[in-house]
N, C-alpha and C. Protein backbone atom coordinates (compact mmCIF):
# COMPACT_ATOMS: atom_id res chain seq x y z
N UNK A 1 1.24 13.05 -33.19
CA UNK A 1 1.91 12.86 -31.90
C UNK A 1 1.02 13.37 -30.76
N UNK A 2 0.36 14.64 -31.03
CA UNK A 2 -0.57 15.47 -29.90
C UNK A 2 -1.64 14.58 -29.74
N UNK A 3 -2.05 13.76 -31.04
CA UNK A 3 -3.60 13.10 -30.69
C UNK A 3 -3.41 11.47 -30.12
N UNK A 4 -1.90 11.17 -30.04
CA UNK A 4 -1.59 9.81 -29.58
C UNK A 4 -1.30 9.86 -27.90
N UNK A 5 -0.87 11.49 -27.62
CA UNK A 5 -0.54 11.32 -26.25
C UNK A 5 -1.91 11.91 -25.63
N UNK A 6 -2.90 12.78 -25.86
CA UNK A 6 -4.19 12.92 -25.86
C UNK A 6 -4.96 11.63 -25.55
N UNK A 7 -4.80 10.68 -26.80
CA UNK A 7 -5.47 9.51 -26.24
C UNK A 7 -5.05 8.63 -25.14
N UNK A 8 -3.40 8.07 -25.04
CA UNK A 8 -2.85 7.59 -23.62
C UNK A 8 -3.63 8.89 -22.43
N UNK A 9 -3.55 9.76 -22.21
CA UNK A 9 -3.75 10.61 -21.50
C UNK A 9 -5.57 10.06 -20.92
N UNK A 10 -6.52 9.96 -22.10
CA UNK A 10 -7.95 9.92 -21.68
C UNK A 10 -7.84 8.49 -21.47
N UNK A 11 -7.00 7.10 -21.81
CA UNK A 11 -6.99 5.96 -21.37
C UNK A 11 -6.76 5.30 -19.97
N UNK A 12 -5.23 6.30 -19.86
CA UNK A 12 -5.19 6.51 -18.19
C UNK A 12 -6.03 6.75 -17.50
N UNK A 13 -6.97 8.31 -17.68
CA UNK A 13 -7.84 8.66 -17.00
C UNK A 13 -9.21 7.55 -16.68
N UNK A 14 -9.35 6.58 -17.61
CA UNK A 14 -10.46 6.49 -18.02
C UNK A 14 -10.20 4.75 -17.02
N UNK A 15 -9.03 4.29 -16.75
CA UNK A 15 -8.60 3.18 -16.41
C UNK A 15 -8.59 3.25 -15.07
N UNK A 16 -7.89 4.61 -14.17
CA UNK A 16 -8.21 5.42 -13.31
C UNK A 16 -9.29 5.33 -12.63
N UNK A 17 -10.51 6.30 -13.55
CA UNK A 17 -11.63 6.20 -13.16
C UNK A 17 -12.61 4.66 -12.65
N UNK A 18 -12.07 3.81 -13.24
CA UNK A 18 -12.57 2.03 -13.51
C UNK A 18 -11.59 2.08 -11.99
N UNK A 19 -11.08 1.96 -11.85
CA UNK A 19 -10.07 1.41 -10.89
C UNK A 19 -10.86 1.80 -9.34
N UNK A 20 -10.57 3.19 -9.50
CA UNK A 20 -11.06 3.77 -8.16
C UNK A 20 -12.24 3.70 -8.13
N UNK A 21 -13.31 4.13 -8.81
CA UNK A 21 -14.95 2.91 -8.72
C UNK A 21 -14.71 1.62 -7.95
N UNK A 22 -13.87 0.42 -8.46
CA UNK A 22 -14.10 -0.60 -8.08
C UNK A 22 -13.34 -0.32 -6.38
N UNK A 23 -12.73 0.34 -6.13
CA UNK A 23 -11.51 0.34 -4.97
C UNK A 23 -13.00 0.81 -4.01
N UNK A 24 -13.27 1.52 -4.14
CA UNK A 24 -14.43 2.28 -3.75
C UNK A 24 -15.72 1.28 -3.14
N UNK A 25 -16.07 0.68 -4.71
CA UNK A 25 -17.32 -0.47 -4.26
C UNK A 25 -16.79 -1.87 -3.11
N UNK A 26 -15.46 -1.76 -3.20
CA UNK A 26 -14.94 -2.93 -2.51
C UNK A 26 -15.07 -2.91 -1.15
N UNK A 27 -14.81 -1.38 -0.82
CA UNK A 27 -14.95 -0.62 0.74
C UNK A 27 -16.78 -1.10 1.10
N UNK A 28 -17.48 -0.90 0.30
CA UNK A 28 -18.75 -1.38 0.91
C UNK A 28 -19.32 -2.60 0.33
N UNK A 29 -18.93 -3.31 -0.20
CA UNK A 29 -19.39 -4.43 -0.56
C UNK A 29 -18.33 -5.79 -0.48
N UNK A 30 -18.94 -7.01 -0.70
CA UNK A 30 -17.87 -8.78 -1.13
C UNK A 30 -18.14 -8.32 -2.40
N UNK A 31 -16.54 -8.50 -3.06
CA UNK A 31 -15.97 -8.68 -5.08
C UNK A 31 -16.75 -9.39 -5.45
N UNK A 32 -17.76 -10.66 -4.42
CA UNK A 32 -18.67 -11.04 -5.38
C UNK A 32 -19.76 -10.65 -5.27
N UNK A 33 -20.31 -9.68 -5.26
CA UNK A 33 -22.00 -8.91 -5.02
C UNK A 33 -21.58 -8.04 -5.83
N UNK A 34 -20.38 -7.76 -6.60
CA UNK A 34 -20.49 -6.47 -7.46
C UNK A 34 -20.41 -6.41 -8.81
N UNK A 35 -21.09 -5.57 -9.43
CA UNK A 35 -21.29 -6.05 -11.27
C UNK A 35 -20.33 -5.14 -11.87
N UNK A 36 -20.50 -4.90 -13.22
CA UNK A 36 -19.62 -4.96 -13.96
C UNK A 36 -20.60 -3.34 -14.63
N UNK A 37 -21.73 -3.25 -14.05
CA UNK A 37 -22.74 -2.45 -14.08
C UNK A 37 -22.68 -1.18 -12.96
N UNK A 38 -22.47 -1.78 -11.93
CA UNK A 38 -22.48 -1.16 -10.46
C UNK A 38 -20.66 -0.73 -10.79
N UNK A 39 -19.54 -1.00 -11.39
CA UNK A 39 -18.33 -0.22 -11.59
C UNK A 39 -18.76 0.84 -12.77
N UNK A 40 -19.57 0.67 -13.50
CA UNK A 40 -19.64 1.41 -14.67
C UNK A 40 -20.41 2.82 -14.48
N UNK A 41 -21.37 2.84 -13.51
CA UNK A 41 -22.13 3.62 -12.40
C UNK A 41 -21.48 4.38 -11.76
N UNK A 42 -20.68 3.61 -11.18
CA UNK A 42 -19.64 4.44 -10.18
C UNK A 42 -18.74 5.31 -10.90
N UNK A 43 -18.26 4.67 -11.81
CA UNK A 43 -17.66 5.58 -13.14
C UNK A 43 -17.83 6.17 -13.78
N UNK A 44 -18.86 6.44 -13.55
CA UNK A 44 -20.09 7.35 -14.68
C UNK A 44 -19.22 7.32 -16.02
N UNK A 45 -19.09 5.82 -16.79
CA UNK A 45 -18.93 5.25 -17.97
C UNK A 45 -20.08 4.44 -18.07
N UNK A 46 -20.24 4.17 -19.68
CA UNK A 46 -21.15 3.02 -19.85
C UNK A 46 -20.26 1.76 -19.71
N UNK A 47 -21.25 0.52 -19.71
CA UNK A 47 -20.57 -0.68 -19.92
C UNK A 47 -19.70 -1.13 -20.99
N UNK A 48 -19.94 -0.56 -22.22
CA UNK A 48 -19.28 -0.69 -23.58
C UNK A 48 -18.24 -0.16 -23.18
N UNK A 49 -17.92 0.68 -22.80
CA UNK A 49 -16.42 1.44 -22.25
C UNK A 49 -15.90 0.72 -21.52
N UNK A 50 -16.47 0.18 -20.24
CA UNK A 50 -15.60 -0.87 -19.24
C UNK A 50 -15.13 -1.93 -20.17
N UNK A 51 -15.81 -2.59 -21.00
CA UNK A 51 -15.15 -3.86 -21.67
C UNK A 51 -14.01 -3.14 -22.93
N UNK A 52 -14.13 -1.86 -23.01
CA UNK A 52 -13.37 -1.56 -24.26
C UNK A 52 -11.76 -1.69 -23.22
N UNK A 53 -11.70 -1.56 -22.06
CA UNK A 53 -10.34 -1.65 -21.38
C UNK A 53 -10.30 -2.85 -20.27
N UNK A 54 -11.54 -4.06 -19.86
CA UNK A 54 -11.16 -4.82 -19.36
C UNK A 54 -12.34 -6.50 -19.46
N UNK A 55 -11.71 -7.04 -19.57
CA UNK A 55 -12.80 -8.69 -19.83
C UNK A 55 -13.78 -8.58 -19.08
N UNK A 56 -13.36 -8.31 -17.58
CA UNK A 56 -14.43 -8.11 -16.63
C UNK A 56 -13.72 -7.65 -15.58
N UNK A 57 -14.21 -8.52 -14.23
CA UNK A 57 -13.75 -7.79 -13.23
C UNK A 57 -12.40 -7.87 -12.40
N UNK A 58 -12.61 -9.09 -12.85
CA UNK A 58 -11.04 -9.94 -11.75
C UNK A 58 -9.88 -9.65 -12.77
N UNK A 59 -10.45 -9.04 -14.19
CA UNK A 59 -9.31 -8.39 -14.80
C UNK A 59 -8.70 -7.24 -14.37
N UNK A 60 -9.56 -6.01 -13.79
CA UNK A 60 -8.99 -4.99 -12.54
C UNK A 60 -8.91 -5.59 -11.69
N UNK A 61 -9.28 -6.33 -10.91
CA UNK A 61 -8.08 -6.63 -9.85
C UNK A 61 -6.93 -7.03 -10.27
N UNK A 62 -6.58 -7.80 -11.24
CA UNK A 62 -5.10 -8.41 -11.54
C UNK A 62 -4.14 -7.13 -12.00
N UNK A 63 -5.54 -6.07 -12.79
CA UNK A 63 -4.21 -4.82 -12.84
C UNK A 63 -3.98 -3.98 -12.13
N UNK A 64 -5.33 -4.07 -10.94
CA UNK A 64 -4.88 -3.17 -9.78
C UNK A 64 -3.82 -3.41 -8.90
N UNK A 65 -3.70 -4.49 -8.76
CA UNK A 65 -2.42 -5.32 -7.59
C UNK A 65 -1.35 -5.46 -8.46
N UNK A 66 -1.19 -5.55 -9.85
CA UNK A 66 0.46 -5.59 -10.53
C UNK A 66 0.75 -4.56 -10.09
N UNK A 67 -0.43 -3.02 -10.53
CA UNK A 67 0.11 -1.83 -10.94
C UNK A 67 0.87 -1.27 -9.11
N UNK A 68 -0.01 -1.70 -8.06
CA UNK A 68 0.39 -1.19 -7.04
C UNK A 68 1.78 -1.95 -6.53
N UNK A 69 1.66 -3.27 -6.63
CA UNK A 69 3.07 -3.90 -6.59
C UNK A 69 3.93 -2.86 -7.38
N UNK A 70 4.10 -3.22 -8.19
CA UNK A 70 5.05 -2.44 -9.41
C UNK A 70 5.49 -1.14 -8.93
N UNK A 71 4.59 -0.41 -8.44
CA UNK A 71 4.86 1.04 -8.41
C UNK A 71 5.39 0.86 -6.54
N UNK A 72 5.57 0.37 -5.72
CA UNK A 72 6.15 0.00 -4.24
C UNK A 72 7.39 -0.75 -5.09
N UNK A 73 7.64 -1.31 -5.97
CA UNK A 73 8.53 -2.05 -6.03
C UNK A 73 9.67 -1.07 -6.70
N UNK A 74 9.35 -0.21 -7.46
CA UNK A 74 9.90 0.68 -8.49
C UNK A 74 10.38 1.50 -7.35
N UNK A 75 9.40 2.12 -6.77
CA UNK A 75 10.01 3.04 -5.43
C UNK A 75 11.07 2.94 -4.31
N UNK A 76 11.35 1.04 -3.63
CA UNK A 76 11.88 1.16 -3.06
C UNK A 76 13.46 0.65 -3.76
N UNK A 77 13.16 0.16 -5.04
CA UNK A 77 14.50 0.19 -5.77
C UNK A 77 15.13 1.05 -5.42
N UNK A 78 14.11 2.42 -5.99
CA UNK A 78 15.20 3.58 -6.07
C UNK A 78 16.12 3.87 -4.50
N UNK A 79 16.16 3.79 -3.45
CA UNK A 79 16.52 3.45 -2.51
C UNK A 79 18.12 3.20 -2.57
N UNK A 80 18.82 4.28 -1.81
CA UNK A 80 20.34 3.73 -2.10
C UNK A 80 20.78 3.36 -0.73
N UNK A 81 20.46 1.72 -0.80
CA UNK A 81 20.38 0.74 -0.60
C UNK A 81 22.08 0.94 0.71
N UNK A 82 22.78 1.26 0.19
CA UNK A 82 24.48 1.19 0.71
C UNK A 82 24.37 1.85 1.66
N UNK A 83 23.90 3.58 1.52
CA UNK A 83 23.98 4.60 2.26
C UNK A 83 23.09 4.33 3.70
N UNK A 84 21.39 3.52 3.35
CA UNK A 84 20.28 3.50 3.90
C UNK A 84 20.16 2.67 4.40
N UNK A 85 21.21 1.44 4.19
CA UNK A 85 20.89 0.06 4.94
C UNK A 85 21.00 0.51 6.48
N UNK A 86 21.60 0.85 6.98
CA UNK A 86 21.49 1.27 8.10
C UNK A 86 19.83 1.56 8.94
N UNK A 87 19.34 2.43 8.15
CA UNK A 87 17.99 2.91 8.01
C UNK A 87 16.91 1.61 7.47
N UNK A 88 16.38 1.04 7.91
CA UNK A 88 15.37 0.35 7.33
C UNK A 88 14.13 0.84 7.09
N UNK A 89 14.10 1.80 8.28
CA UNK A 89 12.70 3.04 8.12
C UNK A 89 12.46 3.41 6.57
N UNK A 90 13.39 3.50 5.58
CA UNK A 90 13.42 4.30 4.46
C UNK A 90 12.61 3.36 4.12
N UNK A 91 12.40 2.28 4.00
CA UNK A 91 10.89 1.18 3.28
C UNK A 91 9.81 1.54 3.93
N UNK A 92 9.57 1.56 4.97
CA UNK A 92 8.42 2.51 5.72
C UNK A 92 8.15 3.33 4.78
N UNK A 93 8.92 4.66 5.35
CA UNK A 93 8.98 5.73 4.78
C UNK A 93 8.53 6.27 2.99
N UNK A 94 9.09 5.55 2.32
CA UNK A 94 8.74 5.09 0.82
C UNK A 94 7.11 4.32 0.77
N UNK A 95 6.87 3.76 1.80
CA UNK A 95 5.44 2.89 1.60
C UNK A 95 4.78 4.33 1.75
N UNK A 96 4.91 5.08 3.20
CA UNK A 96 3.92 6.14 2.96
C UNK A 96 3.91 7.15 2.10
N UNK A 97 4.90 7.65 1.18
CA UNK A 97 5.33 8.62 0.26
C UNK A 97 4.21 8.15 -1.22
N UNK A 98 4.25 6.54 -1.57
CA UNK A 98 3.45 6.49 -2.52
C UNK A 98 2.33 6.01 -2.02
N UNK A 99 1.89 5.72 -0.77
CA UNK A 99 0.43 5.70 -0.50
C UNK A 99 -0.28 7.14 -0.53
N UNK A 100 0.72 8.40 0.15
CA UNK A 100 0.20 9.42 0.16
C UNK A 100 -0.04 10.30 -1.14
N UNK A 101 0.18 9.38 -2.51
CA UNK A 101 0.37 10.24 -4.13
C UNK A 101 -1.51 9.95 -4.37
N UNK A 102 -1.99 9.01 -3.73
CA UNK A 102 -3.01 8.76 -3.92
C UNK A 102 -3.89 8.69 -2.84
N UNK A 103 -3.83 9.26 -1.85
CA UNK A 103 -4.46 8.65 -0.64
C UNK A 103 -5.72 8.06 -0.49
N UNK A 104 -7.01 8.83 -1.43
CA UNK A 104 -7.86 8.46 -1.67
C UNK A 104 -8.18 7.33 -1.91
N UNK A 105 -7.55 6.72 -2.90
CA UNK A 105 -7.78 5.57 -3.47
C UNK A 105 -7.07 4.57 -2.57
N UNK A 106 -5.82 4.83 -2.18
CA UNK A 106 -5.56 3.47 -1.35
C UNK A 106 -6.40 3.12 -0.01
N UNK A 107 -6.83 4.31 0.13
CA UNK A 107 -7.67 4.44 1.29
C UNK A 107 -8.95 3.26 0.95
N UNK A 108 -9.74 3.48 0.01
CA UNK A 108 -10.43 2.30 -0.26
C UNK A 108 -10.23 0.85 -0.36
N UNK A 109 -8.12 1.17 -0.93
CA UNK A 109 -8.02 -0.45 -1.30
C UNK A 109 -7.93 -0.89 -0.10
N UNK A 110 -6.96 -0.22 0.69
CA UNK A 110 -6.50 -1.13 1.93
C UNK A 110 -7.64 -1.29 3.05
N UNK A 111 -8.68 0.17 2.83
CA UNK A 111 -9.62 -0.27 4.12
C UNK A 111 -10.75 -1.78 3.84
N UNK A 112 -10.62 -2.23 2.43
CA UNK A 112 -11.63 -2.99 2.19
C UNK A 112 -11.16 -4.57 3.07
N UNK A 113 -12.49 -4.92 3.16
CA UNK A 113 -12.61 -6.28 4.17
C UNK A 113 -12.63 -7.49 2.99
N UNK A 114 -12.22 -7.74 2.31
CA UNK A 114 -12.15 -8.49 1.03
C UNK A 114 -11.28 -10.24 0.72
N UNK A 115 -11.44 -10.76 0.02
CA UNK A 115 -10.41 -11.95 -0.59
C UNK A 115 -9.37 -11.55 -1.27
N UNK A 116 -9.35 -10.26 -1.74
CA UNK A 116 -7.98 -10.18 -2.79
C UNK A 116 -6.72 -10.16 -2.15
N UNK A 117 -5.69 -10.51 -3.32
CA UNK A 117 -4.58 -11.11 -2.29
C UNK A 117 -3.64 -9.69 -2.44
N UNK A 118 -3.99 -8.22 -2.81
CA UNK A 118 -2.98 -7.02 -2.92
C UNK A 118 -2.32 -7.05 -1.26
N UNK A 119 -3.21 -7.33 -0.24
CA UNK A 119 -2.21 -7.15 0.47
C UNK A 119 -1.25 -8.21 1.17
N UNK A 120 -1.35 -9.52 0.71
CA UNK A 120 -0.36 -10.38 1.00
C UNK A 120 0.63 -9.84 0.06
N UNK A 121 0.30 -9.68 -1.48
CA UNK A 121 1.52 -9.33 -2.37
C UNK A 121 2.41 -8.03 -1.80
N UNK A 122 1.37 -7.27 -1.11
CA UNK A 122 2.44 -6.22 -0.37
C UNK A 122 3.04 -6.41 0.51
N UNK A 123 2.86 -7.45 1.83
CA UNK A 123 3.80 -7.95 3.03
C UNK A 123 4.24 -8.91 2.55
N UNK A 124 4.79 -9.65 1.04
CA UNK A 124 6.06 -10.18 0.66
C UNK A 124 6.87 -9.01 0.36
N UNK A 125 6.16 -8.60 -0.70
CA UNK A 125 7.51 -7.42 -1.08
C UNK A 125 8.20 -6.53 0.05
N UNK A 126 7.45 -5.86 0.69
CA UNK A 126 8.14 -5.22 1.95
C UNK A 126 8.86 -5.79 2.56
N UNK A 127 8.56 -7.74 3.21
CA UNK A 127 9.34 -8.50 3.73
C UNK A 127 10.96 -8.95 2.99
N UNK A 128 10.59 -9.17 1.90
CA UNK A 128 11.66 -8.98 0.56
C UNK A 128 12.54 -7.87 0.97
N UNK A 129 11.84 -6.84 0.86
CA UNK A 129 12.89 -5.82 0.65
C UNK A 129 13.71 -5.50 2.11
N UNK A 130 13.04 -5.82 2.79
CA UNK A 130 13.45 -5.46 4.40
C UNK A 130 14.72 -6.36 4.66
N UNK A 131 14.00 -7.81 4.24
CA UNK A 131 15.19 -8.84 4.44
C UNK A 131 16.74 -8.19 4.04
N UNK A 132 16.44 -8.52 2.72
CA UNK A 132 18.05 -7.79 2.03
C UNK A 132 18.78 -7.00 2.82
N UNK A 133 17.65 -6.11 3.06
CA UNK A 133 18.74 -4.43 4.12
C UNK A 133 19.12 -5.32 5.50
N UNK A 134 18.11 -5.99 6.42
CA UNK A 134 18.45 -6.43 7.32
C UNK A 134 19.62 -7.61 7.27
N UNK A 135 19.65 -8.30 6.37
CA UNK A 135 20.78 -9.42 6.01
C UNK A 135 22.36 -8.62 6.37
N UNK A 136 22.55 -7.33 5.86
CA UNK A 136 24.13 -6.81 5.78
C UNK A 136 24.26 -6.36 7.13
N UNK A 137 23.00 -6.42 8.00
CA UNK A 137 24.19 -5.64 9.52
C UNK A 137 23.43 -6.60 10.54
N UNK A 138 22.33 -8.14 10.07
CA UNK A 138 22.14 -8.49 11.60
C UNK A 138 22.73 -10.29 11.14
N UNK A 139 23.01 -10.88 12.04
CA UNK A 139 23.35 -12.62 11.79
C UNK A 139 22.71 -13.76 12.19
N UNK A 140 21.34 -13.37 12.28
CA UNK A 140 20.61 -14.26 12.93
C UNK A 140 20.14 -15.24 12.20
N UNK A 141 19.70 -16.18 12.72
CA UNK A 141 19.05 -17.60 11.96
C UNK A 141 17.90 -17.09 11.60
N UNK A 142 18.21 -18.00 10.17
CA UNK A 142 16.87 -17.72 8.79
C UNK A 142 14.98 -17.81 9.36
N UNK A 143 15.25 -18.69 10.74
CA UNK A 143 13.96 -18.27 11.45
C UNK A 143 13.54 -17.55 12.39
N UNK A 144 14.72 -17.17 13.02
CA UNK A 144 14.48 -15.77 13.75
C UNK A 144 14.50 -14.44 13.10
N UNK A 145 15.16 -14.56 11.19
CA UNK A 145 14.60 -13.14 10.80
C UNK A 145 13.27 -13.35 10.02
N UNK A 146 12.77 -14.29 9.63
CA UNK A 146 11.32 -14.61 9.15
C UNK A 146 10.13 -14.37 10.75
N UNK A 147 10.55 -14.65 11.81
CA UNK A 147 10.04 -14.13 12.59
C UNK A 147 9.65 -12.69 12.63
N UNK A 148 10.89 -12.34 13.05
CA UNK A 148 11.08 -10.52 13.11
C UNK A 148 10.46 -9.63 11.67
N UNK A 149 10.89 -10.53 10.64
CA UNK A 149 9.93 -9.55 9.80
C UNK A 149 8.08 -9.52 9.60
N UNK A 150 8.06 -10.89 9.30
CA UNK A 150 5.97 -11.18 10.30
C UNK A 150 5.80 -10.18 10.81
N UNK A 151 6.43 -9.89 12.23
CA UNK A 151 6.04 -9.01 13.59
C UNK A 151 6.16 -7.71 12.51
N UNK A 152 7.34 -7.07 11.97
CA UNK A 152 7.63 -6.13 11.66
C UNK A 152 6.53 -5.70 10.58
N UNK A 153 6.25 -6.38 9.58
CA UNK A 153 5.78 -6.00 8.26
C UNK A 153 4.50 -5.99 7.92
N UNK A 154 4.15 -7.32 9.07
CA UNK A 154 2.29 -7.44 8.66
C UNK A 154 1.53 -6.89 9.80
N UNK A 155 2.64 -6.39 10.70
CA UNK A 155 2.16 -5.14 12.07
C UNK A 155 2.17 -3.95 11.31
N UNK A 156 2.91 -3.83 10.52
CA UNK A 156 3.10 -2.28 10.10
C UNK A 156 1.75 -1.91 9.02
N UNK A 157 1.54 -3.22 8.28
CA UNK A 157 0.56 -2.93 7.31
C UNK A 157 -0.77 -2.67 7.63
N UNK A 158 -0.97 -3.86 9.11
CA UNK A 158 -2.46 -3.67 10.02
C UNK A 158 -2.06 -2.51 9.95
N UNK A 159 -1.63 -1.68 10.75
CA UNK A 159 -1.95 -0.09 11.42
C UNK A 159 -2.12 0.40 10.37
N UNK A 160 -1.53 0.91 9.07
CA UNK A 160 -2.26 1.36 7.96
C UNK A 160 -3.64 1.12 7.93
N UNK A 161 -4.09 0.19 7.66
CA UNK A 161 -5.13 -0.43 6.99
C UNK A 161 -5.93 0.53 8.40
N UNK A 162 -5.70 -0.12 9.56
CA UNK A 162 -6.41 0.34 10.85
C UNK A 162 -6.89 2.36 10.66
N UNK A 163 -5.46 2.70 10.32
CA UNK A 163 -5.83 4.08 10.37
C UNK A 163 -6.81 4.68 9.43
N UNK A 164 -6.45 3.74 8.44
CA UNK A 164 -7.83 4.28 7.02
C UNK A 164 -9.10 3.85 7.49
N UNK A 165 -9.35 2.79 8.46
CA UNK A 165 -10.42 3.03 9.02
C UNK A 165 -11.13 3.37 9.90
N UNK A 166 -9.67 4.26 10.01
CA UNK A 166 -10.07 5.38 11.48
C UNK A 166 -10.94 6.74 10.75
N UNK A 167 -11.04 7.84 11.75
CA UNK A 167 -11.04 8.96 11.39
C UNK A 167 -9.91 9.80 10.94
N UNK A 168 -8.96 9.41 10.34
CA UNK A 168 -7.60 10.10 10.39
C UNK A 168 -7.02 11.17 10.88
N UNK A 169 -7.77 11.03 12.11
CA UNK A 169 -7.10 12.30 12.59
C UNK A 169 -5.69 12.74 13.10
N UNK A 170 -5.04 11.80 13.01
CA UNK A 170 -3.73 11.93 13.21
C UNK A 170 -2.83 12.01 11.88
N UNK A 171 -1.81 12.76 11.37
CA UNK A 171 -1.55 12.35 10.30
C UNK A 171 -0.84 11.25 9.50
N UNK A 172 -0.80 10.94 8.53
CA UNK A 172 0.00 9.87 8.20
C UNK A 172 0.97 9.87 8.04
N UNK A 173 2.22 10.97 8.56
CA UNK A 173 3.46 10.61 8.75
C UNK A 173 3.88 10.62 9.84
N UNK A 174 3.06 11.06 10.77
CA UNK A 174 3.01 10.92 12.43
C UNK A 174 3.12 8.93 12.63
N UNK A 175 2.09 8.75 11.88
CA UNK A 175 1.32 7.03 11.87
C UNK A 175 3.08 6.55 12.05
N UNK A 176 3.58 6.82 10.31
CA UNK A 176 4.72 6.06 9.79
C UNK A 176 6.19 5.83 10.64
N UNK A 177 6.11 7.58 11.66
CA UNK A 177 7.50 8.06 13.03
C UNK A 177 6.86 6.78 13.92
N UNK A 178 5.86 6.63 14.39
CA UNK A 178 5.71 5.71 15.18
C UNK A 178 6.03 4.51 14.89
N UNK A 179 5.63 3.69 13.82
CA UNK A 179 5.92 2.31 13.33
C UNK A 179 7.59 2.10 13.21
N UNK A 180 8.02 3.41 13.12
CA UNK A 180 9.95 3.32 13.18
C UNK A 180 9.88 3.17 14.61
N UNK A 181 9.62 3.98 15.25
CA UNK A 181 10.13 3.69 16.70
C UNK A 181 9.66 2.48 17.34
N UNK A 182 8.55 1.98 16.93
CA UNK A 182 8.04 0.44 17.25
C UNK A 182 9.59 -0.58 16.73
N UNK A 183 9.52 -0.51 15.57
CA UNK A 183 9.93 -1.99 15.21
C UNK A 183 11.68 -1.51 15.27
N UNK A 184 12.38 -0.24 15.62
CA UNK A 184 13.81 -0.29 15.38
C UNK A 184 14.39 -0.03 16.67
N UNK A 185 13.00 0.23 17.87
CA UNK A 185 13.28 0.27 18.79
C UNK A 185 12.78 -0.14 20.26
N UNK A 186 11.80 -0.96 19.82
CA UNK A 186 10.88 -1.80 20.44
C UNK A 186 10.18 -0.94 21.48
N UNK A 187 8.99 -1.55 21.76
CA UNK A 187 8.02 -1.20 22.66
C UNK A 187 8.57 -0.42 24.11
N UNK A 188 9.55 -0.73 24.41
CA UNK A 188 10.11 -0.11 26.05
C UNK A 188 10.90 1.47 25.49
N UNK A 189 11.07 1.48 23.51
CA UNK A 189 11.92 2.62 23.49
C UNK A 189 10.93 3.68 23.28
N UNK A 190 9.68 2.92 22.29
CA UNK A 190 8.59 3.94 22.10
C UNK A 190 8.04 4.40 23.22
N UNK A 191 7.86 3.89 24.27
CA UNK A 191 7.07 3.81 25.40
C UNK A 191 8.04 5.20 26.26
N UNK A 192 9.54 5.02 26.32
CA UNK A 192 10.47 5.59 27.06
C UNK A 192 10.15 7.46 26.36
N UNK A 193 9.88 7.36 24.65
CA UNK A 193 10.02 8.59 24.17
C UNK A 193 8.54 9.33 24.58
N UNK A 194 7.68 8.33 24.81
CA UNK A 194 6.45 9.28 25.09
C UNK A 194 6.36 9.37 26.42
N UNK A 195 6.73 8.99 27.16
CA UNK A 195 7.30 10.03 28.89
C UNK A 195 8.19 10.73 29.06
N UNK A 196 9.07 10.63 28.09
CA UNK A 196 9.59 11.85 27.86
C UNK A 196 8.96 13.25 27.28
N UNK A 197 8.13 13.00 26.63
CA UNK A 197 7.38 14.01 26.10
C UNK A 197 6.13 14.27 26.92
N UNK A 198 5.78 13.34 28.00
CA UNK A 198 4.39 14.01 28.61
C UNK A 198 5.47 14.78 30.02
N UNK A 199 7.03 14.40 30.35
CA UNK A 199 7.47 15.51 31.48
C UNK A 199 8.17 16.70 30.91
N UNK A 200 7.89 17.01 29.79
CA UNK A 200 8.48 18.27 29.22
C UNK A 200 7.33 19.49 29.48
């Protein structure tokens, strides 16, 4: 039993390690200028090891984007949905809670300039999930909330992406208070709270 969870344990790590290499090489390079050599480097694994957990390359990407779907999707399940609909922030809020379990690494995925599609698969699901909550308290036509969520969801994801390729000097739950007061209270409310705060 000790030497079966030992081994899941160094597989994770070792899948991990493959992962964030490539998240990494993606930040400075195009998915197609990069080998299978240049992840194994970065991993300080040999190549025999990379193929012992993947065909090649576009095989980590397909498990990097399930696993990050999956794990945003798992998260905002948990979400009680009844209490919070009110709150839509709590999907925000939940995006930055499991971006911040890893920051490092998402930091590479999302700052990369790339073809992969992780972050369209992430502004459906967020749009997904937003819809639902927004469906029980607003009545608008099916193209004025496909509107509002666009604005809402693939604005919210730029500024992420933007801040990872900032200097971060602001923190990232500062980032996340702002994107609530943007989208639940539009530009004249955000605008209203920070003159309030420069006449105090």
């Amino acid at each position: 039993m000790q030497k079966t969870e030992h081994t899941d344990r160094r597989v994770i790590k070792t899948k991990r390690a493959i992962q964030k290499a490539f998240a990494k090489l993606l930040a400075e390079k195009d998915i197609n200028d990069i080998t299978v050599s240049d992840i194994a480097a970065t991993a300080d694994i040999n190549r025999k090891t990379f193929y012992n957990y993947y065909g090649g390359i576009y095989a980590v990407v397909d498990e990097i984007e399930n696993d990050v779907v999956s794990r945003f999707d798992e998260a905002l399940t948990e979400i009680d949905m009844l209490n919070n609909a009110a709150s839509p922030y709590m999907i925000f809020d939940i995006f930055t809670s499991v971006i911040y379990t890893n920051i490092e690494f998402f930091g590479y995925l999302l700052s990369m300039d790339s073809n992969l599609s992780l972050t369209a698969k992430l502004v459906d699901l967020l749009k997904d999930k937003t819809r639902t909550i927004l469906k029980k308290y607003l009545t608008i036509s099916e193209s004025r909330m496909e509107l509002m969520l666009d604005f809402m969801v693939t604005g919210f994801v730029a500024v992420y992406r933007s801040w990872f390729n900032s200097d971060r000097s602001r923190p990232i739950e500062e980032i996340s208070a702002d994107i609530n007061e943007l989208c639940f209270k539009g530009l004249n409310g955000y605008l209203h709270i920070d003159v309030e705060e420069a006449v105090k």
